[in-house]
Protein backbone atom coordinates (compact mmCIF):
# COMPACT_ATOMS: atom_id res chain seq x y z
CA UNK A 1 -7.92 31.45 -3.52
CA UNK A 2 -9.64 29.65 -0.55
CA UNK A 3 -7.99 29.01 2.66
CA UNK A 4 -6.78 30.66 5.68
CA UNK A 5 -5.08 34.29 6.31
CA UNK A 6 -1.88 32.15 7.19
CA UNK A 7 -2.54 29.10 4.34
CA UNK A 8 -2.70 32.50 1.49
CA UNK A 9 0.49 33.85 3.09
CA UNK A 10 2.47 30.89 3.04
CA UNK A 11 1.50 29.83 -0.42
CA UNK A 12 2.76 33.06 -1.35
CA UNK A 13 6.09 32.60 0.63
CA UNK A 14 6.13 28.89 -0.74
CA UNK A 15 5.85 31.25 -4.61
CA UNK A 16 8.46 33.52 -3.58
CA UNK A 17 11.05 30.59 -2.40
CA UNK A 18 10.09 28.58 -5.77
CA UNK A 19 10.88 31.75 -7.98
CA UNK A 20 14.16 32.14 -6.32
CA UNK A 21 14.74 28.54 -7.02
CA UNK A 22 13.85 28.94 -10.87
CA UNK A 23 16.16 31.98 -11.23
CA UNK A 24 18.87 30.25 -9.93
CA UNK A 25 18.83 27.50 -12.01
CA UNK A 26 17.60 29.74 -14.96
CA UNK A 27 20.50 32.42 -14.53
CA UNK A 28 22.88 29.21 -14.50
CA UNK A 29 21.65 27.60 -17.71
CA UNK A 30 21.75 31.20 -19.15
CA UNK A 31 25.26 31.53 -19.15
CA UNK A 32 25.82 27.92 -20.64
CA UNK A 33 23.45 29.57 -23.25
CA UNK A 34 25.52 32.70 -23.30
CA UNK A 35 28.64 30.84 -24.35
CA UNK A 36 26.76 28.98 -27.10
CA UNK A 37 26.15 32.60 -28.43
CA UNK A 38 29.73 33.61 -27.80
CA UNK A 39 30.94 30.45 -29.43
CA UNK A 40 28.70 29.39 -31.71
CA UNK A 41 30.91 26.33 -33.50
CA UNK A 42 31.51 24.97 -30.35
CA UNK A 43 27.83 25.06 -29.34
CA UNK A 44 27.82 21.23 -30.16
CA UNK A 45 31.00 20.65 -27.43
CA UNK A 46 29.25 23.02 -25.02
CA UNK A 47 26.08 21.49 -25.15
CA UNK A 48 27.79 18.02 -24.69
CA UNK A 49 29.24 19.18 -21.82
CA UNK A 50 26.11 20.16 -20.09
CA UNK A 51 24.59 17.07 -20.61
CA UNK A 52 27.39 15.28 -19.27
CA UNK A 53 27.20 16.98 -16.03
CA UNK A 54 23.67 17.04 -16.03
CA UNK A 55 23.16 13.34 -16.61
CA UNK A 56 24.13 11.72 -13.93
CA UNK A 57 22.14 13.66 -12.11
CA UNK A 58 18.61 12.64 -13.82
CA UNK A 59 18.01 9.38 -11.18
CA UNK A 60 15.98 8.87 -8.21
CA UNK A 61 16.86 11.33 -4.84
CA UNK A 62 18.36 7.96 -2.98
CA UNK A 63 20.81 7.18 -5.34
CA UNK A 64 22.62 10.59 -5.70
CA UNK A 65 26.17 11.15 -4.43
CA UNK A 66 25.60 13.59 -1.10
CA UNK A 67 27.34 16.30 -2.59
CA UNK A 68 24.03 16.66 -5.26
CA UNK A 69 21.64 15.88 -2.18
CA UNK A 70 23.76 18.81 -0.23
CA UNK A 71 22.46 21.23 -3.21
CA UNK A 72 18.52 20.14 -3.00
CA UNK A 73 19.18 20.51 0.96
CA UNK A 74 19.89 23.91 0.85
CA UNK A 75 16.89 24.52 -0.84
CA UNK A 76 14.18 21.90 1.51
CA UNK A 77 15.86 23.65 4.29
CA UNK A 78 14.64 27.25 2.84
CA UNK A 79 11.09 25.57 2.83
CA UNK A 80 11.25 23.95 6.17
CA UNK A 81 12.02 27.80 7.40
CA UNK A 82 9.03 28.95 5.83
CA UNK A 83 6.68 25.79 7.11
CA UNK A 84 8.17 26.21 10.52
CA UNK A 85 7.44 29.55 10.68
CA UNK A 86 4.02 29.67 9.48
CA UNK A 87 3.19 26.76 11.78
CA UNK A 88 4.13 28.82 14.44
CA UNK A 89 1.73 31.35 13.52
CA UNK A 90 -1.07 28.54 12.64
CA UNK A 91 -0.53 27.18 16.08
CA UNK A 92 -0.49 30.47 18.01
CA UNK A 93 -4.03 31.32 15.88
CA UNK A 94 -5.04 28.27 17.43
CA UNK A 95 -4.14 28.36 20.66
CA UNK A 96 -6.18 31.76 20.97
CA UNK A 97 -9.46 30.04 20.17
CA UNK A 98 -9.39 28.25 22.66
């Protein structure tokens, strides 16, 4: 990996965040899963249903309803925490050189 002290630490912190993202979403679609399991003649229904909640979803950012754009908010702001934060740092490296 090339790059700065501070450019390895917050790709790792960038990993981290995008992990936690991924097991959210992961646990989530595992218990839609888990009911398929549970239920398995109504895996058709259940699957139907997921799709129809899904769906409307699958469009560009600008066009969903703010209550979806509230949910991929609370996950930029967890990355603008990190940036701003190692920015910090990046700027307080630099202002030492000088």
């Amino acid at each position: 990996m090339t790059g700065t002290k501070i450019e390895k630490k917050l790709i790792e912190k960038l990993s981290e965040l995008e992990h936690e993202q991924w097991r959210h979403w992961a646990l989530k679609l595992s218990s839609e899963l888990h009911k398929i399991r549970q239920y398995p003649l109504d895996a058709v229904r259940i699957a139907d249903n997921i799709i129809k909640r899904w769906e409307p979803n699958f469009i560009d950012y600008s066009n969903l309803p703010e209550k979806v754009k509230d949910f991929d908010r609370i996950w930029a702001k967890k990355k603008f925490v990190i940036f701003k934060q190692y920015l910090y740092l990046d700027q307080k490296r630099f202002l030492k050189k000088k």
